[in-house]
PDB file of N, CA and C in Angstrom:
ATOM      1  N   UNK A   1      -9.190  -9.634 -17.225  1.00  0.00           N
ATOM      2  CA  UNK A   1      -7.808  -9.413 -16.905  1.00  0.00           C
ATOM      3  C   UNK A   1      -7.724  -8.453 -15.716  1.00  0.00           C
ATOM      4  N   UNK A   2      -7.127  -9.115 -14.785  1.00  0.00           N
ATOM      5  CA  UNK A   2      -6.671  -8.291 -13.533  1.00  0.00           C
ATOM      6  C   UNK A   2      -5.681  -7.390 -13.825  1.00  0.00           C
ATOM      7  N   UNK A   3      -5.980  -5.848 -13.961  1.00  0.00           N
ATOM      8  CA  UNK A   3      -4.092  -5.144 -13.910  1.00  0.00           C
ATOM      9  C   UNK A   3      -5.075  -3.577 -13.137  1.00  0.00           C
ATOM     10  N   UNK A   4      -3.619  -3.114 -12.865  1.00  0.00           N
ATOM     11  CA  UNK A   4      -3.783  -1.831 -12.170  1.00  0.00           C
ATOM     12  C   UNK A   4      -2.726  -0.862 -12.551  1.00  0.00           C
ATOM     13  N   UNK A   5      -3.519   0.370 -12.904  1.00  0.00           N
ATOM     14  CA  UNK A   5      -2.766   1.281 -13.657  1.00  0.00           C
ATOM     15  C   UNK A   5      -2.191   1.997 -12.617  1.00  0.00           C
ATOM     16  N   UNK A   6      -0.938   2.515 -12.934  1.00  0.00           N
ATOM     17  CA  UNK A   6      -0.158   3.765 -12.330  1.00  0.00           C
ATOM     18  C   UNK A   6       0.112   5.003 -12.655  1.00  0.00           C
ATOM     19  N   UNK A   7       0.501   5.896 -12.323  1.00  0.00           N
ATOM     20  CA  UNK A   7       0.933   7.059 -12.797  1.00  0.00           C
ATOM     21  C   UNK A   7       2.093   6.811 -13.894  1.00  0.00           C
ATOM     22  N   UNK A   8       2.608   7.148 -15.284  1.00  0.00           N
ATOM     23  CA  UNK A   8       3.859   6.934 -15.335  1.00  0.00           C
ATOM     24  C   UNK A   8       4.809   7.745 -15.409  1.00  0.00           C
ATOM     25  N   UNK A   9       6.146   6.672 -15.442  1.00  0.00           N
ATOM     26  CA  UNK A   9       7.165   7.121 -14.952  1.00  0.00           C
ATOM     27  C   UNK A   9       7.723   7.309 -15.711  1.00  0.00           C
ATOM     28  N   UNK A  10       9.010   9.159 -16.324  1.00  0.00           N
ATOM     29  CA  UNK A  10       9.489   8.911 -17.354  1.00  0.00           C
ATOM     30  C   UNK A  10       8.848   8.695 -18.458  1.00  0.00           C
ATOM     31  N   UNK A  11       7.200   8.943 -18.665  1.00  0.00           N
ATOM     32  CA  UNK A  11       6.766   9.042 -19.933  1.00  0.00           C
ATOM     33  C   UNK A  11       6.582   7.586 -20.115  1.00  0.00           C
ATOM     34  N   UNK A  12       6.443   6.606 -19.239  1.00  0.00           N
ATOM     35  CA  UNK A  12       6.155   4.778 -19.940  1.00  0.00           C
ATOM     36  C   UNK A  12       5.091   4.800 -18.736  1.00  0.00           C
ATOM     37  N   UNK A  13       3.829   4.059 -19.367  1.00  0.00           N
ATOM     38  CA  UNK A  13       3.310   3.547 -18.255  1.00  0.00           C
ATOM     39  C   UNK A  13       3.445   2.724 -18.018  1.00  0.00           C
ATOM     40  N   UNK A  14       2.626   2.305 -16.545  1.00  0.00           N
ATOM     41  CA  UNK A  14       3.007   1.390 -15.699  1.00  0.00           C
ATOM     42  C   UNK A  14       1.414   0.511 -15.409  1.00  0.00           C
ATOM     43  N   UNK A  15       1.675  -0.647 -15.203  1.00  0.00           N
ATOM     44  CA  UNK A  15       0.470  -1.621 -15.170  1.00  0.00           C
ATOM     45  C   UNK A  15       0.911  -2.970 -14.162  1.00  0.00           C
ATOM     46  N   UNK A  16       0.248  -2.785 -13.210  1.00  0.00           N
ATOM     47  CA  UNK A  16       0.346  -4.326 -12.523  1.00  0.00           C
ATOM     48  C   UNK A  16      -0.422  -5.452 -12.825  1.00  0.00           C
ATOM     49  N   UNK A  17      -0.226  -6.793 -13.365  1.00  0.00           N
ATOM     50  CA  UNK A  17      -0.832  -7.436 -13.878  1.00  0.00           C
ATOM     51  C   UNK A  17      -0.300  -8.380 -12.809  1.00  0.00           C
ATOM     52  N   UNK A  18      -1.740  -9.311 -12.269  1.00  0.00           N
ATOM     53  CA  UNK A  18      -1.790 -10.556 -11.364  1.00  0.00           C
ATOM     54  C   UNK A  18      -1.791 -11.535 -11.317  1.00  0.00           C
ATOM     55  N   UNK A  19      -1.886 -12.354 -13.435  1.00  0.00           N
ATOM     56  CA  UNK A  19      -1.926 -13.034 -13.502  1.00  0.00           C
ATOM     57  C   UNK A  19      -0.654 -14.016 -14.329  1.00  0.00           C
ATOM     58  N   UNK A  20       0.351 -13.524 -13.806  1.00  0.00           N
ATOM     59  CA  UNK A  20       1.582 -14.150 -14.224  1.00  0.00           C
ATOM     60  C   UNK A  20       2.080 -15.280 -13.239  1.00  0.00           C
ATOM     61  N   UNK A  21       3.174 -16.602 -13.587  1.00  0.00           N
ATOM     62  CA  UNK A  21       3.625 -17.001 -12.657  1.00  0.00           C
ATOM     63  C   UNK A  21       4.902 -16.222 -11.855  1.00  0.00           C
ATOM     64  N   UNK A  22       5.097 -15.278 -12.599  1.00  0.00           N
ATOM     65  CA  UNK A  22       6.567 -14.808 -12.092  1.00  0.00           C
ATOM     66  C   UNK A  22       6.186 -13.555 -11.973  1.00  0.00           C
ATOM     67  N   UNK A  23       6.584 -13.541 -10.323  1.00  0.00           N
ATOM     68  CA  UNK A  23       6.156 -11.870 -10.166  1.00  0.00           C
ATOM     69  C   UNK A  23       7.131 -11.374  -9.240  1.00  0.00           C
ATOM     70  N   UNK A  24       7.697  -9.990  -9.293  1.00  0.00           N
ATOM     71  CA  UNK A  24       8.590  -9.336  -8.747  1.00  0.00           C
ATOM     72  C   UNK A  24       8.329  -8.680  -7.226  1.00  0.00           C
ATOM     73  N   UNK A  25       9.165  -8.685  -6.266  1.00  0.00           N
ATOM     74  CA  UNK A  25       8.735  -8.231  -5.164  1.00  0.00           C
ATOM     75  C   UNK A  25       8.892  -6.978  -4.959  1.00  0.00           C
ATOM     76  N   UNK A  26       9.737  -6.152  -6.237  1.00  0.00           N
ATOM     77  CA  UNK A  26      10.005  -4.830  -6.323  1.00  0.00           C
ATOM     78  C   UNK A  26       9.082  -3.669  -6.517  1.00  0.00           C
ATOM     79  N   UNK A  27       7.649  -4.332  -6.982  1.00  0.00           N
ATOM     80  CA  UNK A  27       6.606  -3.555  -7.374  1.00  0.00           C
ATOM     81  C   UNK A  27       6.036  -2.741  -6.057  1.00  0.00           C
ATOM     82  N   UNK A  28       6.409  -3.651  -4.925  1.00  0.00           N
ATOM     83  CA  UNK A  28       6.190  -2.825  -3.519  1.00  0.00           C
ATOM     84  C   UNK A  28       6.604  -1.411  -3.306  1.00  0.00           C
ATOM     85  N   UNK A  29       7.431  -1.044  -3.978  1.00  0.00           N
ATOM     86  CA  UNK A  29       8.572   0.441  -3.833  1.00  0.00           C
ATOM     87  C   UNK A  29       7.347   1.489  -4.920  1.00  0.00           C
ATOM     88  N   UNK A  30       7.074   1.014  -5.598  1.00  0.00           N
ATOM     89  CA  UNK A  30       6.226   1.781  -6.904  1.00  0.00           C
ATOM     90  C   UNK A  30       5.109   1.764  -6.380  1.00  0.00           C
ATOM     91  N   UNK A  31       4.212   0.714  -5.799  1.00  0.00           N
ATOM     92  CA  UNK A  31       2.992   0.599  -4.898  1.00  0.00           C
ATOM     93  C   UNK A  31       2.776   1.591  -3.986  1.00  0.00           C
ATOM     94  N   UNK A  32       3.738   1.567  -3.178  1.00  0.00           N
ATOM     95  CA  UNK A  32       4.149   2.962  -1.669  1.00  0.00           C
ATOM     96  C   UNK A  32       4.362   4.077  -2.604  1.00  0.00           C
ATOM     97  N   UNK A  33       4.861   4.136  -3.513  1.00  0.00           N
ATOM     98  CA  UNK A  33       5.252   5.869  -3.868  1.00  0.00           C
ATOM     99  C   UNK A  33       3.617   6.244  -4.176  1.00  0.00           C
ATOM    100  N   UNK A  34       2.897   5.171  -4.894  1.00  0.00           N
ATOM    101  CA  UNK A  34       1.370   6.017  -5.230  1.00  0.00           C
ATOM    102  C   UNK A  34       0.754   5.853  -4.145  1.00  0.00           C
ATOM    103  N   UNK A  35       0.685   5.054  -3.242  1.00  0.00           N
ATOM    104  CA  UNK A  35      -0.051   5.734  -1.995  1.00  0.00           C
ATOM    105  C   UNK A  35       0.411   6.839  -1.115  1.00  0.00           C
ATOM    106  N   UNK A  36       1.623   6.907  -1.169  1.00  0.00           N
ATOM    107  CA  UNK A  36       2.311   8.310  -0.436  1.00  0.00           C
ATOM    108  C   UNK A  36       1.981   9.586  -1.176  1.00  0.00           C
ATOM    109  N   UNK A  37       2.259   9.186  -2.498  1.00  0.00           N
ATOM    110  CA  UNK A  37       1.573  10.696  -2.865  1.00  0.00           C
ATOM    111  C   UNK A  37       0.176  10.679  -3.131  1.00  0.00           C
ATOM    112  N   UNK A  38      -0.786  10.303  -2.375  1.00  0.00           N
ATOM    113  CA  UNK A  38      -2.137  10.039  -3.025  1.00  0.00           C
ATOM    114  C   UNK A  38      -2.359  10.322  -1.596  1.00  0.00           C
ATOM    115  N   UNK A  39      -1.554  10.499  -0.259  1.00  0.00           N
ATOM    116  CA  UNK A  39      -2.421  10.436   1.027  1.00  0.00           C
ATOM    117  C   UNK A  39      -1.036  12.213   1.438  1.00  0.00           C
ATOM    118  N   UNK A  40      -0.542  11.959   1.181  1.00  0.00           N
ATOM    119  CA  UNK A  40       0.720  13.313   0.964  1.00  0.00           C
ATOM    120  C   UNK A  40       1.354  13.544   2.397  1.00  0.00           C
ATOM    121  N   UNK A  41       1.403  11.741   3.075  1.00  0.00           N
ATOM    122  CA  UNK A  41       2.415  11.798   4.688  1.00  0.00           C
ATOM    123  C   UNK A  41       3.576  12.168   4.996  1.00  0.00           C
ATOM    124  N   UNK A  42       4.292  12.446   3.664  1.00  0.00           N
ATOM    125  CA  UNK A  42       5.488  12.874   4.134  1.00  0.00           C
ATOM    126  C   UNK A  42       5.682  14.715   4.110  1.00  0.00           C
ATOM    127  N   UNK A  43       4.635  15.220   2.708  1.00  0.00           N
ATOM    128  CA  UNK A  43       4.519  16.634   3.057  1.00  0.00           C
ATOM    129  C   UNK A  43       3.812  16.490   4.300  1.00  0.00           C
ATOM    130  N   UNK A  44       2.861  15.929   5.016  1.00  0.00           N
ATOM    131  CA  UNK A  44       2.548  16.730   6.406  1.00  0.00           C
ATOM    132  C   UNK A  44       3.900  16.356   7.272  1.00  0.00           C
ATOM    133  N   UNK A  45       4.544  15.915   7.246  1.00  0.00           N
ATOM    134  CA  UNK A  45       5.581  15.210   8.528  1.00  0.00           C
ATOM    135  C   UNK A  45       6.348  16.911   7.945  1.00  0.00           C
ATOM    136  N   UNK A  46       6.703  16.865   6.793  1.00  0.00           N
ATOM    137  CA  UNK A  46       7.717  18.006   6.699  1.00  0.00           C
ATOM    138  C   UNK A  46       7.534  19.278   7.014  1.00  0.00           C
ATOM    139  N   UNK A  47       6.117  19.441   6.941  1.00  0.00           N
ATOM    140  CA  UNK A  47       5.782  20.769   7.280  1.00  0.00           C
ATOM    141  C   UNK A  47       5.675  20.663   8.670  1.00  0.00           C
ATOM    142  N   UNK A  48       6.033  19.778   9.532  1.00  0.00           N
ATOM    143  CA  UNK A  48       6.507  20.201  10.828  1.00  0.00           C
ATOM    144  C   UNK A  48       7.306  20.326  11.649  1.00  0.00           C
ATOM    145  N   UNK A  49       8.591  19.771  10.707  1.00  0.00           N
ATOM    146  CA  UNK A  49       9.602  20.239  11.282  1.00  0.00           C
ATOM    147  C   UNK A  49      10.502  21.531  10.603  1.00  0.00           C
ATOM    148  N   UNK A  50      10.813  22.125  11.639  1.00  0.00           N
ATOM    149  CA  UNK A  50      12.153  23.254  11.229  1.00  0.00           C
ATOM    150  C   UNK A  50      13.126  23.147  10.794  1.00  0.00           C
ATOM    151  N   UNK A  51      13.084  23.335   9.376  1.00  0.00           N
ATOM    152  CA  UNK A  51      14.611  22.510   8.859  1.00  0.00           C
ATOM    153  C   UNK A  51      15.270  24.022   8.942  1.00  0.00           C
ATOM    154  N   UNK A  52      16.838  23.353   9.740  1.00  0.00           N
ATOM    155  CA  UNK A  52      17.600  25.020  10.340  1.00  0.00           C
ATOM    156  C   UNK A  52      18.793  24.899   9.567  1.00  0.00           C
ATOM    157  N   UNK A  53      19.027  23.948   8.328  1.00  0.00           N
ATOM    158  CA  UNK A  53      19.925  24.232   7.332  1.00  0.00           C
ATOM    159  C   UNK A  53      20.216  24.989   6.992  1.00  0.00           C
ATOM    160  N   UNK A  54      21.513  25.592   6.628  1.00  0.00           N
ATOM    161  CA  UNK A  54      22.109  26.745   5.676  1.00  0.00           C
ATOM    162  C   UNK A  54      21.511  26.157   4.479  1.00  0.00           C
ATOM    163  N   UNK A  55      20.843  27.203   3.897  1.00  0.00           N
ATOM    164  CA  UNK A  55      19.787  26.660   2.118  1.00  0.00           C
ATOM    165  C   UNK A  55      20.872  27.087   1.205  1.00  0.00           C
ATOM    166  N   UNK A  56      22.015  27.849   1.267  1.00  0.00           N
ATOM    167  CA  UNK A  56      23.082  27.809   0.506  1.00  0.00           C
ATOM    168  C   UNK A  56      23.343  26.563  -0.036  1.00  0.00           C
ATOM    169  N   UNK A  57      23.289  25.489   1.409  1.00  0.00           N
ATOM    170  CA  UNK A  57      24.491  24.034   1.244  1.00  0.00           C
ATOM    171  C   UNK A  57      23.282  22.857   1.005  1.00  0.00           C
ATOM    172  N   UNK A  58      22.622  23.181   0.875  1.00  0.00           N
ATOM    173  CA  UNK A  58      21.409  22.081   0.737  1.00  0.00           C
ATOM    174  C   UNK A  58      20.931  21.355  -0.992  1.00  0.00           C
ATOM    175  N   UNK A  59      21.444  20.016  -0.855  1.00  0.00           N
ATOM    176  CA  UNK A  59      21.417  19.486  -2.136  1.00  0.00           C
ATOM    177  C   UNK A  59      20.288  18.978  -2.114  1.00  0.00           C
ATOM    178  N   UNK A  60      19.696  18.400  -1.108  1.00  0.00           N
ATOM    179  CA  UNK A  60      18.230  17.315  -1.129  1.00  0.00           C
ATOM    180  C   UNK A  60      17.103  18.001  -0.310  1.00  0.00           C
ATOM    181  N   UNK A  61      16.066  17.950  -0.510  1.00  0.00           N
ATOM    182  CA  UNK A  61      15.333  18.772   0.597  1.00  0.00           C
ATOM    183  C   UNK A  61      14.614  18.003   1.261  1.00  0.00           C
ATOM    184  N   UNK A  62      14.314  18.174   2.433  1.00  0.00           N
ATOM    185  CA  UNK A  62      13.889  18.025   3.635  1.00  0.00           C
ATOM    186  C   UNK A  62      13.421  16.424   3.143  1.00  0.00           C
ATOM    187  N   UNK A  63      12.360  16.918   2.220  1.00  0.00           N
ATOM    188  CA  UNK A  63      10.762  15.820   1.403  1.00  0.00           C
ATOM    189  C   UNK A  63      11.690  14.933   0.579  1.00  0.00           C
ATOM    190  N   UNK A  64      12.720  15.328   0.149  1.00  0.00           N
ATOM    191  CA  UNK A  64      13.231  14.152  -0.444  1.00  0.00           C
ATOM    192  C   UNK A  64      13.912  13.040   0.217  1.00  0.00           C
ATOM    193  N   UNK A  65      14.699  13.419   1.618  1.00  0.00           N
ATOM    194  CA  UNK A  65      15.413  12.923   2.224  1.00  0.00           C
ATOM    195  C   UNK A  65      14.881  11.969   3.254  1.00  0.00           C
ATOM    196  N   UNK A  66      13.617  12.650   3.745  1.00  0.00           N
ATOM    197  CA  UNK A  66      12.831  11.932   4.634  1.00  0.00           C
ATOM    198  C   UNK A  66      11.854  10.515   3.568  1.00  0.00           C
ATOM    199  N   UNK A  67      11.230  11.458   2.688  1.00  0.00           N
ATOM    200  CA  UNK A  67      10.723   9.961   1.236  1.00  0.00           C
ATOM    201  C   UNK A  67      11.896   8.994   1.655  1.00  0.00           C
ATOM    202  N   UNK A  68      13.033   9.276   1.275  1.00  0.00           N
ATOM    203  CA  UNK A  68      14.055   7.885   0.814  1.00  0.00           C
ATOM    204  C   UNK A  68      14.113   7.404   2.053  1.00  0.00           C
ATOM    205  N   UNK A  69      14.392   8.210   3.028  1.00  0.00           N
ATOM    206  CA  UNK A  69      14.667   6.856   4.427  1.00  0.00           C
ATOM    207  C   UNK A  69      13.547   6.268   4.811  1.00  0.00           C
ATOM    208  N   UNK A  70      12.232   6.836   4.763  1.00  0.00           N
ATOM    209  CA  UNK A  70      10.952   5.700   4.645  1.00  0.00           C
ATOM    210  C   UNK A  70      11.072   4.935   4.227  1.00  0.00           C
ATOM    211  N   UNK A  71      11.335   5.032   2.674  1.00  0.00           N
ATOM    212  CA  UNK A  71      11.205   3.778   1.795  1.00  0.00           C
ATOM    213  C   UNK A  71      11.978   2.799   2.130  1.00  0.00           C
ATOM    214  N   UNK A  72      13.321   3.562   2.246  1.00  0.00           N
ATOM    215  CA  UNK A  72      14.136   2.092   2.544  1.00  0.00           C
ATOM    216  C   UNK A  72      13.500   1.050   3.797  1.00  0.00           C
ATOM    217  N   UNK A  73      13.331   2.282   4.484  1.00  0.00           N
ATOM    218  CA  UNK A  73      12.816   1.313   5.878  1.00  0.00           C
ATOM    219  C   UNK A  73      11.466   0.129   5.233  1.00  0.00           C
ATOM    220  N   UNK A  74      10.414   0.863   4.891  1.00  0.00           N
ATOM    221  CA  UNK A  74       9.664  -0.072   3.933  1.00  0.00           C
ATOM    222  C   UNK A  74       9.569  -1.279   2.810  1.00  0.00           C
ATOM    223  N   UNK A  75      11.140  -0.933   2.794  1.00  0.00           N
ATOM    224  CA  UNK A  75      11.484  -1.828   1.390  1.00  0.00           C
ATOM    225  C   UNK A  75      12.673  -2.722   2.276  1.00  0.00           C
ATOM    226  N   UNK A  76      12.784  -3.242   3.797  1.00  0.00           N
ATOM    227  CA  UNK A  76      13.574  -3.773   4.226  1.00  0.00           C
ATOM    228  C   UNK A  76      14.852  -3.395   4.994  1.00  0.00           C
ATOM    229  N   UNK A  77      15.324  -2.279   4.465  1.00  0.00           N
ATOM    230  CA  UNK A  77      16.941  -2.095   4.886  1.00  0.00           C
ATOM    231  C   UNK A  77      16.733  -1.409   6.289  1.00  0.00           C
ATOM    232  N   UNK A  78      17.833  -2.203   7.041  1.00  0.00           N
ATOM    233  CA  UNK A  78      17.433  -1.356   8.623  1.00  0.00           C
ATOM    234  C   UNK A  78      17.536  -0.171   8.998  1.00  0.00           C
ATOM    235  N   UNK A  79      18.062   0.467   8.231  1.00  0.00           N
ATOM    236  CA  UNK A  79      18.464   2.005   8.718  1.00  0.00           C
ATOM    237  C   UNK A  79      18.863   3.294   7.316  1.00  0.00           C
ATOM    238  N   UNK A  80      18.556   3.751   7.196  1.00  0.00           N
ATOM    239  CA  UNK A  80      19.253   5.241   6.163  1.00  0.00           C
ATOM    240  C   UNK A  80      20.108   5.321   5.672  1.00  0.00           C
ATOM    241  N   UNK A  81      21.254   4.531   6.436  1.00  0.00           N
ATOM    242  CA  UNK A  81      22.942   4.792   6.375  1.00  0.00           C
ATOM    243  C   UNK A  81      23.463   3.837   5.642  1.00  0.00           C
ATOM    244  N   UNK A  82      22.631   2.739   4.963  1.00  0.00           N
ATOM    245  CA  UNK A  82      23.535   1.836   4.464  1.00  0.00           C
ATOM    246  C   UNK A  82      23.770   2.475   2.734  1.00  0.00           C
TER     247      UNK A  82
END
């Protein structure tokens, strides 16, 4: 049996199995999060820029904000803003 374990999420694990006829194209988004944190590109990108935010007003940080607009870009959508 072909499968590949993940970190899990929420306390459930996670297993990719290859030998189904029906397979989801969503597993791509879960695929990228364990190689991103397994190679850690978005902490180096962040630690180089100067984030000159008031940290009073700051709901998302830097690493979270930059993660999500990757992904989207990775996962299809053209831009951040949609």
């Amino acid at each position: 049996m072909n499968q590949l374990e993940f970190t899990a999420i929420k306390g459930r694990k996670l297993t990719a199995s290859f030998e189904d006829e029906h397979i989801s194209s969503d597993f791509g988004a879960i695929l990228l999060g364990e190689i991103e944190q397994g190679i850690g590109i978005i902490d180096k990108i962040v630690s180089c820029i100067n984030d000159k935010r008031a940290s009073i007003r700051i709901r998302h940080t830097l690493h979270q904000i930059l993660r999500q607009s990757c992904f989207q870009i990775c996962c299809g959508y053209e831009d951040g803003n949609d």
